[in-house]
Protein backbone atom coordinates (compact mmCIF):
# COMPACT_ATOMS: atom_id res chain seq x y z
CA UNK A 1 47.19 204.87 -6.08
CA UNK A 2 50.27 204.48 -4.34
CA UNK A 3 50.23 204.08 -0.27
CA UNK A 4 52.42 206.30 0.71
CA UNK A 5 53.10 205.15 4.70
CA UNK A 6 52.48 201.29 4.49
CA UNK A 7 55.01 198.23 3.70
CA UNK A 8 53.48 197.31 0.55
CA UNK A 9 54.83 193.81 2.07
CA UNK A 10 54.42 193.38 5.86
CA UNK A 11 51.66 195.96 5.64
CA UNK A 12 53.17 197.58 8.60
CA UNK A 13 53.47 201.46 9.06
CA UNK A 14 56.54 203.29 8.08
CA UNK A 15 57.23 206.73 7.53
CA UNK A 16 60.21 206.07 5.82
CA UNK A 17 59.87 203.23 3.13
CA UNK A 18 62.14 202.26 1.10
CA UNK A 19 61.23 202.63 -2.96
CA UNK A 20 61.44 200.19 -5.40
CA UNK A 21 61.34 201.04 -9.12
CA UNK A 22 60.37 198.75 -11.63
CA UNK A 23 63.97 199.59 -13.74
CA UNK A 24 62.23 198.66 -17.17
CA UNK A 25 58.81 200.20 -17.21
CA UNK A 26 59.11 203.22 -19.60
CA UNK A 27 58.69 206.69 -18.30
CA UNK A 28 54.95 207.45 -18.24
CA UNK A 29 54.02 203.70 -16.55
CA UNK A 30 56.37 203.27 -13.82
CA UNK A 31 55.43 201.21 -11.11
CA UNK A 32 56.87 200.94 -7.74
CA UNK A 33 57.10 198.85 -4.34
CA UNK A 34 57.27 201.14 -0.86
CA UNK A 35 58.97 198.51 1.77
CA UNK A 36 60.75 198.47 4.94
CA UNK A 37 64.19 198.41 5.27
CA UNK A 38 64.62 194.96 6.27
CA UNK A 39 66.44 191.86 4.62
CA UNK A 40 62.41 190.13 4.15
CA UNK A 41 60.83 193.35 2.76
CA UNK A 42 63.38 194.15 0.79
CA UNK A 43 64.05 190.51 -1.36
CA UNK A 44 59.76 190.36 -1.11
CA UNK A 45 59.39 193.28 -3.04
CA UNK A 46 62.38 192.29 -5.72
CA UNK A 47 60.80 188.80 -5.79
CA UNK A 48 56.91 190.69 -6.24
CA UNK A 49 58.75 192.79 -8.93
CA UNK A 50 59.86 189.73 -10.63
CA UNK A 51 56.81 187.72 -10.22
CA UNK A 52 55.00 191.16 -11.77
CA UNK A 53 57.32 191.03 -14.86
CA UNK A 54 56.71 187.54 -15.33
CA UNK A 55 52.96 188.04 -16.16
CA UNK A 56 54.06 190.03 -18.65
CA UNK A 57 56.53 187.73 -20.09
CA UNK A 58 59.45 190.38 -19.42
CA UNK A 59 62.38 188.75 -17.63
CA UNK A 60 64.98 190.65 -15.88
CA UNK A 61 69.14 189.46 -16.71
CA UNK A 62 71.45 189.49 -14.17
CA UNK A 63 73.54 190.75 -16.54
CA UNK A 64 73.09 192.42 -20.02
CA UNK A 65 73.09 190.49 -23.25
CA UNK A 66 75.37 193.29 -24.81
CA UNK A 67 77.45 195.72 -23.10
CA UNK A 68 75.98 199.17 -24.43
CA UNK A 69 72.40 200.04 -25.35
CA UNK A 70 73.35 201.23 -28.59
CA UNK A 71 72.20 199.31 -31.45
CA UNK A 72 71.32 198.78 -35.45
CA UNK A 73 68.11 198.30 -35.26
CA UNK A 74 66.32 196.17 -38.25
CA UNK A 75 63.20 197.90 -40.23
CA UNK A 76 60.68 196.08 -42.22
CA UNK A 77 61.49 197.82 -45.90
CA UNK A 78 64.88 196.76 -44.94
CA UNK A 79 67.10 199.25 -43.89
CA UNK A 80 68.54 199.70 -40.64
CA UNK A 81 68.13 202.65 -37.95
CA UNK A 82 70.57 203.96 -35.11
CA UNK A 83 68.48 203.72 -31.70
CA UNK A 84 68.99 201.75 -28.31
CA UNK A 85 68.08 198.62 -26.65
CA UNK A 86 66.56 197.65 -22.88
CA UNK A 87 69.78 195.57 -22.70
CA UNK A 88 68.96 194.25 -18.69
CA UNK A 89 65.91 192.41 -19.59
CA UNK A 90 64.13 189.99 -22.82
CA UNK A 91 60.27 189.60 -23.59
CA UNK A 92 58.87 185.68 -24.47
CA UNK A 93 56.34 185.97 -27.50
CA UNK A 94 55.71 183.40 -29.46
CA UNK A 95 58.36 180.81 -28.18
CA UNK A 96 61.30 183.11 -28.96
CA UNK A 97 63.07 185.84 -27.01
CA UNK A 98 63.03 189.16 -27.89
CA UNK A 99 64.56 192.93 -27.17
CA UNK A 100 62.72 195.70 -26.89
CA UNK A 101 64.26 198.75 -28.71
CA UNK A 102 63.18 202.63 -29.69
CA UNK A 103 64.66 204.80 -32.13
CA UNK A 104 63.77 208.31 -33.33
CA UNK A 105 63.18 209.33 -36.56
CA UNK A 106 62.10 212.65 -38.17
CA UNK A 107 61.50 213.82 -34.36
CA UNK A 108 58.92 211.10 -33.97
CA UNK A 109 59.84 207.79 -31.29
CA UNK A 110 58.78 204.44 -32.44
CA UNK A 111 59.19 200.94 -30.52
CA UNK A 112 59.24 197.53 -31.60
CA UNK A 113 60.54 194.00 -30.40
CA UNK A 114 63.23 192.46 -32.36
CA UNK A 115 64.30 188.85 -31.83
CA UNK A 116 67.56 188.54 -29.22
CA UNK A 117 69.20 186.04 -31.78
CA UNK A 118 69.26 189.17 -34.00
CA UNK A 119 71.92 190.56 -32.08
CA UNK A 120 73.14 187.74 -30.17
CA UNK A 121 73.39 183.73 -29.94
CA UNK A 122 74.13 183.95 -26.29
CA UNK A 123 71.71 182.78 -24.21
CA UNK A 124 70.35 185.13 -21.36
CA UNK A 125 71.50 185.06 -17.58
CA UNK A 126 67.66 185.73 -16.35
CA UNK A 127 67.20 186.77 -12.16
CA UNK A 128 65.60 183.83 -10.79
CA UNK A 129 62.21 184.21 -8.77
């Protein structure tokens, strides 16, 4: 349930919060942070975002690790399908990093995590907390 009138941070009232979206939760689980417009709010909610991702062992980049979200993406039989990547932030699983990515095939989406090194041997820029 989302307060609609309250600083999720100072807890003060506000009838006109600002809204924060959570930039890589996927359509039908987006979360958001209502906050004042102020300097604290604001960088308290970005920092809560973060500090939410975390937890999850998602970390945000302040920049992308490739320019477009277009991508080969690698399939278990071996082949390769067309489909795009969440290039602005990396999951940790299993001490490595890796990319989420989606492609659709015979009208059906699928998902998966692919290690970053498979398309990169840059390290990531993360957002600190």
């Amino acid at each position: 349930m989302i307060i609609q009138n309250r600083c999720h941070i100072c807890e003060k009232k506000n009838d006109d919060l600002e809204w924060l979206r959570y930039p890589v939760d996927n359509i039908c689980r987006q979360r958001w942070i209502g906050h004042c417009n102020t300097w604290h709010c604001t960088i308290s909610a970005i920092k809560s975002m973060l500090s939410d991702y975390a937890t999850d062992n998602i970390f945000i980049l302040r920049t992308p690790w490739l320019p477009s979200n277009k991508v080969t993406i690698p399939r278990s039989d071996g082949s390769t399908s067309s489909g795009t990547a969440k290039t602005n932030c990396v999951r940790h699983m299993n001490q490595n990093t890796h990319v989420h990515v989606d492609w659709i095939q015979n009208d059906e989406r699928f998902s998966k995590l692919v290690p970053l090194e498979y398309y990169t041997d840059v390290s990531p820029k993360y957002l600190a907390i």
